[in-house]
Protein backbone atom coordinates (compact mmCIF):
# COMPACT_ATOMS: atom_id res chain seq x y z
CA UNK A 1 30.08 12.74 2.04
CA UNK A 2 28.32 10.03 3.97
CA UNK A 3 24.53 10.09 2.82
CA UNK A 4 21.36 11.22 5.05
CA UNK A 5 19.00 7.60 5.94
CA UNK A 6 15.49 7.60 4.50
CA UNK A 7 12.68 6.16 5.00
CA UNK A 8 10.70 4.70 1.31
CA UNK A 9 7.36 3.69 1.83
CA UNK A 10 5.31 2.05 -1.16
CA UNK A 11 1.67 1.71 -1.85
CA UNK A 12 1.32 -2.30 -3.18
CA UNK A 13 -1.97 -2.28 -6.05
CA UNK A 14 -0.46 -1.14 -8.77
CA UNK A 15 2.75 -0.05 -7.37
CA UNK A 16 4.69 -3.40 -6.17
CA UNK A 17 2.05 -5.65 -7.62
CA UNK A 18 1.19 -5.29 -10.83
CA UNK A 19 -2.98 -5.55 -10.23
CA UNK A 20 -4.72 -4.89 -7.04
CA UNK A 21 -4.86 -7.24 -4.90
CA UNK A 22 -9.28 -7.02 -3.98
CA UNK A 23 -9.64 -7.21 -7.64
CA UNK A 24 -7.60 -10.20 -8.48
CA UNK A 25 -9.43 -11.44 -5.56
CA UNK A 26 -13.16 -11.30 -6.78
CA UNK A 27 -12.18 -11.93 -9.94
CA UNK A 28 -10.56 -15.91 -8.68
CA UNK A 29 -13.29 -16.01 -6.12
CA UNK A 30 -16.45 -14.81 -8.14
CA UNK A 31 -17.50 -11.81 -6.32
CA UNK A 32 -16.50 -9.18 -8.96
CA UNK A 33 -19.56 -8.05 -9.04
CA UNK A 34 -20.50 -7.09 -5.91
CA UNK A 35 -16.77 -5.74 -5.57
CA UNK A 36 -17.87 -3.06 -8.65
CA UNK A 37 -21.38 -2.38 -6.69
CA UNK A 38 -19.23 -1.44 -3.03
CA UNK A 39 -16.28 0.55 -4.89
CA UNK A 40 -18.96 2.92 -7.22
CA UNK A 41 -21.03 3.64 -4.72
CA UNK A 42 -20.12 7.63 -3.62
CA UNK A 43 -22.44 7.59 -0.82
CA UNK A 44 -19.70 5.55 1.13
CA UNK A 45 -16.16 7.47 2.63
CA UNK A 46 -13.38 5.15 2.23
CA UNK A 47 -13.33 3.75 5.51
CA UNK A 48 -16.84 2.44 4.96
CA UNK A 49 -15.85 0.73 1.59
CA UNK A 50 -13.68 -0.84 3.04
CA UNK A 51 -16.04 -2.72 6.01
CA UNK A 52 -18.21 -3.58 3.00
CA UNK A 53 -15.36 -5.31 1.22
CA UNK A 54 -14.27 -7.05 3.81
CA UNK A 55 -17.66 -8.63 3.94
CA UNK A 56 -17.32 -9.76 0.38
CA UNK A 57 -14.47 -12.18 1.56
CA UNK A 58 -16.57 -14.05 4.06
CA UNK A 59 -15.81 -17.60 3.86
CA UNK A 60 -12.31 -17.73 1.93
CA UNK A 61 -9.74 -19.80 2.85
CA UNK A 62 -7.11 -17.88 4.32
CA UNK A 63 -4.36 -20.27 2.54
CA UNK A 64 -6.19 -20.17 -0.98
CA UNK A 65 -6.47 -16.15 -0.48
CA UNK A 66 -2.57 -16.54 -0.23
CA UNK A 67 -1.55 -18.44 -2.57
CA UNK A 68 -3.64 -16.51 -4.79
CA UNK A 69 -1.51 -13.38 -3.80
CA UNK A 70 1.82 -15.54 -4.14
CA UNK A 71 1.21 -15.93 -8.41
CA UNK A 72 0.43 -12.55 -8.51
CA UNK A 73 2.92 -10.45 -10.46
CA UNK A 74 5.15 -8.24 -8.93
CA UNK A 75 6.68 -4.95 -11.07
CA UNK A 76 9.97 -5.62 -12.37
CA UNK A 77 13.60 -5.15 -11.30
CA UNK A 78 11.87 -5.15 -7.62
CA UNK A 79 14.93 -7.12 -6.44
CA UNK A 80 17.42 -4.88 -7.74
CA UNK A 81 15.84 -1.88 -6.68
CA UNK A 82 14.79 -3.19 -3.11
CA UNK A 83 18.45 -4.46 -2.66
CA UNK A 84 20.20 -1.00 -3.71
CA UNK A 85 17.85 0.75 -1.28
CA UNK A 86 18.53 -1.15 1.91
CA UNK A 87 22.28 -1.59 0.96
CA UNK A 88 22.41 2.42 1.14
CA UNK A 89 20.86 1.62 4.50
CA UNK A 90 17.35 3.19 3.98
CA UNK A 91 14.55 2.11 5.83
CA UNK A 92 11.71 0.55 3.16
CA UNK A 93 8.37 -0.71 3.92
CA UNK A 94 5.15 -1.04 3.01
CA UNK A 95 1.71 1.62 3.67
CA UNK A 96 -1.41 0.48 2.16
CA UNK A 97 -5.01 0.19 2.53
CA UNK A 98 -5.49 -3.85 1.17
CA UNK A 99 -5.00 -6.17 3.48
CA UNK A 100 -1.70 -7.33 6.25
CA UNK A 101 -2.43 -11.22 4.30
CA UNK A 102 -0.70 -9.29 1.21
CA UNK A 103 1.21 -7.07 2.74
CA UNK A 104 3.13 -9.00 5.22
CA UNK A 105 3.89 -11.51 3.04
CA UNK A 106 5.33 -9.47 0.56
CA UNK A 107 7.31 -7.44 3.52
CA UNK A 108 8.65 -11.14 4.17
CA UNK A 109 9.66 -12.30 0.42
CA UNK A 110 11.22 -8.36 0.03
CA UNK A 111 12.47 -8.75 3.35
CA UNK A 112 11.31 -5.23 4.10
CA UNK A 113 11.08 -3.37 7.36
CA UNK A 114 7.54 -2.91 8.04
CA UNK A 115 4.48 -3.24 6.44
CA UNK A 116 1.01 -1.38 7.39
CA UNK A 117 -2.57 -2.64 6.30
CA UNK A 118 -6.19 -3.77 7.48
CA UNK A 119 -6.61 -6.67 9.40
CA UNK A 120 -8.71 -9.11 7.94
CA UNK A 121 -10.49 -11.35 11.01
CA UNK A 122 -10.40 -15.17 10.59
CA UNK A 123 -12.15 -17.95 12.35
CA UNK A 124 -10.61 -21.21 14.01
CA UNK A 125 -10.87 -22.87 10.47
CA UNK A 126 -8.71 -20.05 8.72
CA UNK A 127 -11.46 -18.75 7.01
CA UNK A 128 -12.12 -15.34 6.83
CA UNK A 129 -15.18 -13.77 8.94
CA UNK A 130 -15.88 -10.78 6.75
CA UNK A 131 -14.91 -8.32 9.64
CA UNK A 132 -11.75 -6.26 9.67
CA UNK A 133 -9.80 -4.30 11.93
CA UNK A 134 -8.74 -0.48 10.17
CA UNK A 135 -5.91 1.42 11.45
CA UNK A 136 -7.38 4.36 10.24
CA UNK A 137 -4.92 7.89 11.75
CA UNK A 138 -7.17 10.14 9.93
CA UNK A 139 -9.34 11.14 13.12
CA UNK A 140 -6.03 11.85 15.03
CA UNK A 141 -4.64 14.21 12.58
CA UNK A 142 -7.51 16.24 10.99
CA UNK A 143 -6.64 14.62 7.93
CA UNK A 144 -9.48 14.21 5.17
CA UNK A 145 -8.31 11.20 2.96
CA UNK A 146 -11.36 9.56 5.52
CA UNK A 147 -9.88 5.82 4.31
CA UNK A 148 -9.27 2.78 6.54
CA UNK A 149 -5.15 3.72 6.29
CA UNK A 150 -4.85 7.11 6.53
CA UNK A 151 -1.07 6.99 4.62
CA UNK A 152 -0.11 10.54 5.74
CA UNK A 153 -0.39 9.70 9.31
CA UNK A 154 1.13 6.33 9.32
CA UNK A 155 4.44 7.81 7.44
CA UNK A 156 4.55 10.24 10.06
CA UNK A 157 4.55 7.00 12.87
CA UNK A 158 7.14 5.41 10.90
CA UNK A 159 8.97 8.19 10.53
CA UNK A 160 9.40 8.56 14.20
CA UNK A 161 9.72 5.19 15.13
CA UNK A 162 12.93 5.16 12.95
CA UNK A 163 14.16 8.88 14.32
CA UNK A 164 14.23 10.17 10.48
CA UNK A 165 12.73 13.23 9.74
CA UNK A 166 9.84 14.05 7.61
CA UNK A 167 11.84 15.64 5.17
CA UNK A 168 14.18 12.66 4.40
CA UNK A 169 10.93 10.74 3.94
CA UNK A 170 10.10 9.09 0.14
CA UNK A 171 6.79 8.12 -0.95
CA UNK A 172 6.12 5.93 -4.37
CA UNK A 173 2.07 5.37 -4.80
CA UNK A 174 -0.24 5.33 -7.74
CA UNK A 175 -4.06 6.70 -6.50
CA UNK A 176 -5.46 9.09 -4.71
CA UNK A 177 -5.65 7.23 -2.03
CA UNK A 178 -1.49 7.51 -1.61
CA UNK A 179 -2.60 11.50 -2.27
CA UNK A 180 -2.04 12.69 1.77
CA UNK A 181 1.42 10.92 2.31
CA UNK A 182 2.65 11.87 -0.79
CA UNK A 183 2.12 15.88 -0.47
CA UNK A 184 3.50 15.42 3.14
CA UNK A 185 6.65 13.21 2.27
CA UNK A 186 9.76 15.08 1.52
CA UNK A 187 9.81 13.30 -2.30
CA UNK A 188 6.42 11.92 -3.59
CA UNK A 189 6.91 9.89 -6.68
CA UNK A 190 3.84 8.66 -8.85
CA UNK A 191 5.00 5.54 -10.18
CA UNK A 192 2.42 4.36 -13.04
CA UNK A 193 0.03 7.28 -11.74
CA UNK A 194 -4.18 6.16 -12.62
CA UNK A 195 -5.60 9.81 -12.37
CA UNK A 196 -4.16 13.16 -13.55
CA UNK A 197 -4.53 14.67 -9.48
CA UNK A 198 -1.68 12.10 -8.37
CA UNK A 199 0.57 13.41 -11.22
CA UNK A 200 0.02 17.16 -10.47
CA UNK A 201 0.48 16.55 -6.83
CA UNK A 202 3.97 14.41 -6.84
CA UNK A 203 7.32 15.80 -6.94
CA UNK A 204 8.56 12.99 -9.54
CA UNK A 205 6.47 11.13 -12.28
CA UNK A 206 7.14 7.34 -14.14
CA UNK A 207 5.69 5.84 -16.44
CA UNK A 208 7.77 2.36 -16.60
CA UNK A 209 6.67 -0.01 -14.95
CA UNK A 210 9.97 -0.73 -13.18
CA UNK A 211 10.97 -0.34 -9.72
CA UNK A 212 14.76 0.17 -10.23
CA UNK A 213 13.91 3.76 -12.29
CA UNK A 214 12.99 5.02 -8.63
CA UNK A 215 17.03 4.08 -7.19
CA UNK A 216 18.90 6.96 -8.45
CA UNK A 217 16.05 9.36 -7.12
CA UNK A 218 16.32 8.25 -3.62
CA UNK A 219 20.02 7.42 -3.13
């Protein structure tokens, strides 16, 4: 019986790479600090965190900021796991709310499909302006996740951009924020989950840190 296409999207801190990216970040380029300041302060929605981040970079090199990302370490067997996916001919990308410097260049090394994030601005130097553009969704949908990717409505435009339905959809995230995609995604798997809401609200739960565990749930 020939098997129904799906469409696996992955959250990337903590998920494909083993750390977040903003973290390994201000930790390289001394801003942890203020990084700890912007992400404890609950007077902000998630969107707004974000703009305040972003200002946190101003001044990187966009080349150091990816190198930096290139020796960061990605969860194991992601080869394996990435290669059994696509060879089943699934559809496999990438929704998260870092930044498209991470993303899209693990989308290339994967060699993924797509790959959704923030836009971080740059100047003619390559060096990063502290401004960045959010593709938000949340305002379009009524959806209250209120960050800069709303996950739940960017599934749902990948979804129908590759004509499979909502039901054949798979999700694998870690936070809350991966919380609206993965309670509209026909499978929501928690892979590593960080809080106990993400493990309540997913249809599957791991707890190895290995990508291939997640193969024999979606083919």
């Amino acid at each position: 019986m020939k098997r129904e296409r799906k469409l696996v999207a992955f959250d990337m801190d903590g998920t494909l790479l083993e750390e977040s990216v903003i973290r390994t970040l201000a930790k390289k380029f001394g801003f942890a600090s203020g990084l700890s300041e912007v992400q404890n302060d609950s007077s902000l929605l998630g969107y707004q965190r974000t703009q305040k981040i972003a200002a946190l970079l101003r001044g990187l090199d966009e080349i150091d900021v990816i190198e930096t990302i290139g020796k960061m370490k990605m969860i194991k067997n992601w080869r394996s796991a990435i290669y059994e996916l696509k060879a089943h001919g699934h559809v496999v990308g990438i929704i998260s709310d870092s930044y498209t410097l991470a993303c899209d260049y693990l989308r290339k090394k994967m060699d993924l499909d797509f790959s959704i994030a923030n836009v971080l601005h740059s100047n003619e130097n390559h060096l990063l302006t502290g401004r960045v553009s959010m593709p938000l969704g949340w305002e379009k949908i009524g959806c209250k996740c209120k960050i800069s990717v709303c996950k739940r409505y960017h599934l749902e435009k990948m979804a129908q951009k590759f004509n499979i339905p909502l039901s054949n959809t798979v999700v694998v995230g870690d936070t809350v924020s991966d919380l609206c995609m993965i309670e509209c995604a026909g499978l929501g798997i928690a892979m590593m989950p960080k809080d106990e809401t993400i493990k309540e609200k997913s249809d599957k739960v791991i707890t190895s840190p290995d990508l291939s565990t997640i193969v024999p749930l979606v083919i």
